[in-house]
C-alpha atoms as a PDB file:
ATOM      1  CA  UNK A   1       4.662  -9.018  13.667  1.00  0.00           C
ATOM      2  CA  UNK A   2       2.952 -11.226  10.976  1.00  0.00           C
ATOM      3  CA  UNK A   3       4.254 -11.123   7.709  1.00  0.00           C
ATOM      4  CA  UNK A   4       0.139 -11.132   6.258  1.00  0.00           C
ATOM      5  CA  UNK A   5       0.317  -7.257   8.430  1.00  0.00           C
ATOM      6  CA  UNK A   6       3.167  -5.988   5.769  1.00  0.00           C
ATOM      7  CA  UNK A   7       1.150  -3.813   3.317  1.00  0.00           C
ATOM      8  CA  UNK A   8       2.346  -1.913   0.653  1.00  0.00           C
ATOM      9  CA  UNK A   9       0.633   0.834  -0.972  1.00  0.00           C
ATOM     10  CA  UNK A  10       0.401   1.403  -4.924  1.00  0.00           C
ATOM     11  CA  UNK A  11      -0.001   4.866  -6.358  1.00  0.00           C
ATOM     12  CA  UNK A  12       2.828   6.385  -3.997  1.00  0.00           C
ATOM     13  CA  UNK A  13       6.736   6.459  -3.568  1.00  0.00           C
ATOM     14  CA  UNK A  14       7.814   5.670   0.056  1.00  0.00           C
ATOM     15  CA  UNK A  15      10.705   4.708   2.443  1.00  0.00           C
ATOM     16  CA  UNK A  16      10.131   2.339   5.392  1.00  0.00           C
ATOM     17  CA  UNK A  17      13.355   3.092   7.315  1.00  0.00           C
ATOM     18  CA  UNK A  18      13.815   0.733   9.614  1.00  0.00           C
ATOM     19  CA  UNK A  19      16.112   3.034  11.883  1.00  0.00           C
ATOM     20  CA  UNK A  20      12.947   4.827  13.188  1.00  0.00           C
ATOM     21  CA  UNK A  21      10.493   4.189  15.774  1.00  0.00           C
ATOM     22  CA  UNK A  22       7.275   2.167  15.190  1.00  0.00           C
ATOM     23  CA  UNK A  23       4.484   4.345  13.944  1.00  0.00           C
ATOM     24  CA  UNK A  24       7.374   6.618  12.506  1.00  0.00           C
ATOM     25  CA  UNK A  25       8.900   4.350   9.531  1.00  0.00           C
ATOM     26  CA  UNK A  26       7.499   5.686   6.960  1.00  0.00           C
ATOM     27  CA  UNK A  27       9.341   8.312   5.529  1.00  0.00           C
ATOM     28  CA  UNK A  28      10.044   9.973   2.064  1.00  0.00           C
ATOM     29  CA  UNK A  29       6.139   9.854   1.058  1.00  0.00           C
ATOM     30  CA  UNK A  30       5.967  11.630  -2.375  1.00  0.00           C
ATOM     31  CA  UNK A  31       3.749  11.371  -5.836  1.00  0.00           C
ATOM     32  CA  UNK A  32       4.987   9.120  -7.992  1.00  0.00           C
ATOM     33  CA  UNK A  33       7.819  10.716  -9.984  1.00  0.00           C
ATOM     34  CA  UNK A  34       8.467  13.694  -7.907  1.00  0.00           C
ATOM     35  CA  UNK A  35       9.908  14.790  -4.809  1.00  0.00           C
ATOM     36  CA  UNK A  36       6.673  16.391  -3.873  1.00  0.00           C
ATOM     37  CA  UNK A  37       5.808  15.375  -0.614  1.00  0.00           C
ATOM     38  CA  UNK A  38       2.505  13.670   0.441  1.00  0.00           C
ATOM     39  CA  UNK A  39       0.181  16.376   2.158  1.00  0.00           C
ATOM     40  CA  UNK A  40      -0.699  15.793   5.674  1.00  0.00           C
ATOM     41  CA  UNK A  41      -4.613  16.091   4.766  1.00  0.00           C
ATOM     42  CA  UNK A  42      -4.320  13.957   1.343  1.00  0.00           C
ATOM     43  CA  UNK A  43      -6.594  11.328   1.136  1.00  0.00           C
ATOM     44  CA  UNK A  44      -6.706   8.294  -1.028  1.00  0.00           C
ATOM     45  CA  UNK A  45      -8.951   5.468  -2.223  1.00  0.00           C
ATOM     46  CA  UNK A  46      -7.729   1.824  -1.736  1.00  0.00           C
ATOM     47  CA  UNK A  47      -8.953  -1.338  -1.854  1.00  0.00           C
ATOM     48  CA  UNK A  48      -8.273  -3.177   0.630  1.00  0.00           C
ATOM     49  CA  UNK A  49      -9.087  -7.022   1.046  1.00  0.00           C
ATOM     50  CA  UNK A  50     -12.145  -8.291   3.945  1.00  0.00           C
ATOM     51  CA  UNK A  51      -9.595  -8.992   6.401  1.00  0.00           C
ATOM     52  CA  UNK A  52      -8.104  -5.297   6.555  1.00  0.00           C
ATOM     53  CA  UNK A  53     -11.358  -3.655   5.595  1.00  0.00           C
ATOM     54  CA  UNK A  54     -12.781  -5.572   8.876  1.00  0.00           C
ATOM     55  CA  UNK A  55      -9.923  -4.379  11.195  1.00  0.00           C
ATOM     56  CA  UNK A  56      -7.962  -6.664  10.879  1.00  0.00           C
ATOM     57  CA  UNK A  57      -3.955  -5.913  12.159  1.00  0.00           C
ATOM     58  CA  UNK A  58      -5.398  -3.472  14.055  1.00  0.00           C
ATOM     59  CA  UNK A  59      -3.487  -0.677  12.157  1.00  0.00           C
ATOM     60  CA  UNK A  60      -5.878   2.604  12.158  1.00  0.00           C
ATOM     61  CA  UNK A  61      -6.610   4.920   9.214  1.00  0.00           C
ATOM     62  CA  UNK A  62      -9.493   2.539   7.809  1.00  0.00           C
ATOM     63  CA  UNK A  63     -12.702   4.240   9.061  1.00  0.00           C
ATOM     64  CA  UNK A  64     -15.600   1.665   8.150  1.00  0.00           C
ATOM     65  CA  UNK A  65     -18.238   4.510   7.805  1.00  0.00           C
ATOM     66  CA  UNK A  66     -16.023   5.784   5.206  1.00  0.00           C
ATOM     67  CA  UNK A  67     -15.736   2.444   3.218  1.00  0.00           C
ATOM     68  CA  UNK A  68     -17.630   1.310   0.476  1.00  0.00           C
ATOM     69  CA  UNK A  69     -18.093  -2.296   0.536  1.00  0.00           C
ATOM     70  CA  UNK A  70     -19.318  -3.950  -2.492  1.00  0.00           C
ATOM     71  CA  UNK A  71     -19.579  -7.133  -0.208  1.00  0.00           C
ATOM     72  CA  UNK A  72     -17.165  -8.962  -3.171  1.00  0.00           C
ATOM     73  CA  UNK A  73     -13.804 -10.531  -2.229  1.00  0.00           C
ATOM     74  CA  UNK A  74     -11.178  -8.193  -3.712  1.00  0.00           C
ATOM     75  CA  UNK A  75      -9.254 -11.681  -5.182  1.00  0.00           C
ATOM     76  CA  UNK A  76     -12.673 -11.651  -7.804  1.00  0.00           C
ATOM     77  CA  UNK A  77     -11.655  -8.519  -9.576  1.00  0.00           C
ATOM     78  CA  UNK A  78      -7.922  -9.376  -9.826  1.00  0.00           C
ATOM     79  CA  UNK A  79      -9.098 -12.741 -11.041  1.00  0.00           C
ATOM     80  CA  UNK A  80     -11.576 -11.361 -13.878  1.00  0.00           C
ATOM     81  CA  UNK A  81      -8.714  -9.022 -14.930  1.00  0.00           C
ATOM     82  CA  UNK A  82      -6.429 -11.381 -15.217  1.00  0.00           C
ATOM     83  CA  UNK A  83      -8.781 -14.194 -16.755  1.00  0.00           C
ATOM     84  CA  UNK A  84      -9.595 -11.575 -19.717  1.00  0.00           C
ATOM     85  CA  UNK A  85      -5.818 -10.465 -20.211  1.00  0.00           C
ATOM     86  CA  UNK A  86      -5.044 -14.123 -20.677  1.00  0.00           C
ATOM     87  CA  UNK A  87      -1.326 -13.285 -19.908  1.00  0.00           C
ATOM     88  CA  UNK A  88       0.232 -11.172 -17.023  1.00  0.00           C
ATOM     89  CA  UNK A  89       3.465  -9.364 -17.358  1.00  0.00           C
ATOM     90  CA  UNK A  90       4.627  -7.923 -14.168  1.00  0.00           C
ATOM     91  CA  UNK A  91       6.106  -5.013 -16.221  1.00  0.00           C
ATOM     92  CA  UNK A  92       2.438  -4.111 -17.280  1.00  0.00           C
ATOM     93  CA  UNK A  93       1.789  -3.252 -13.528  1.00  0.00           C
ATOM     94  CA  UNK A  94       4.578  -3.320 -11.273  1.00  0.00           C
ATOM     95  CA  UNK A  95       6.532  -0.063  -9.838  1.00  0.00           C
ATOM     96  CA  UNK A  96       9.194  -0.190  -7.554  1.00  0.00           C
ATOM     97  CA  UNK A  97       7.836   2.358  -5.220  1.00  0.00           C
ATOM     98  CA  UNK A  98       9.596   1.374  -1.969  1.00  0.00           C
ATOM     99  CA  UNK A  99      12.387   0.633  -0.370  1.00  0.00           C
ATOM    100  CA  UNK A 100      14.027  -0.340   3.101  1.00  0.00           C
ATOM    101  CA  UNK A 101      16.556   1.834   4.321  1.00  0.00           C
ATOM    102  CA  UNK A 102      18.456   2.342   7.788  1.00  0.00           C
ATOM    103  CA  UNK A 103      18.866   6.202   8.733  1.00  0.00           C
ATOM    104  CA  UNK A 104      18.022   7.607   5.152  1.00  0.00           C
ATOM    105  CA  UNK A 105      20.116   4.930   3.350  1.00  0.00           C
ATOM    106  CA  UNK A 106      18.960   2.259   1.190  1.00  0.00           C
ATOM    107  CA  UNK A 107      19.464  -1.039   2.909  1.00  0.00           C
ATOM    108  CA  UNK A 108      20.246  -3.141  -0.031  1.00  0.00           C
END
């Protein structure tokens, strides 16, 4: 697979456990902070860039009639934030929120 088709998801604590079947890696999907797990019927709002929004990967779970499209590259409002921060510090975003792991156990 492509390394552009890795995503990783914000907002949520997960477990890609390389042990498992594809379609079954992820595992361990909680809140952030919590061991509460993920419910089945949760839904989320992402943003996504053009090439994923358009199908790109081929991955389901993105359901165009459900998208809103604002028809603006999602690189423009990651530049304007960062433009009018003038400096970014990865510790003012960045969570560790994943992790590989074989069989339940982290892989590094």
């Amino acid at each position: 697979m492509p390394d552009y088709n890795y995503d990783v998801i914000s907002g949520l604590e997960y477990d890609i456990d390389i042990a498992k079947p594809v379609g079954q890696r992820i595992t361990r999907l909680v809140l952030p902070g919590t061991d509460t797990p993920v419910a089945d019927n949760a839904q989320f709002v992402m943003a996504v860039n053009n090439y994923r929004r358009s199908g790109g990967g081929n991955f389901p779970g993105v359901v165009k009639t459900q998208v809103y499209n604002a028809q603006q590259e999602i690189r423009q409002p990651l530049i304007d934030w960062a433009q009018a921060k003038g400096t970014i510090n990865p510790d003012d975003f960045f969570q560790p929120n994943w992790r590989l792991v074989r069989e339940g156990v982290p892989v590094f």
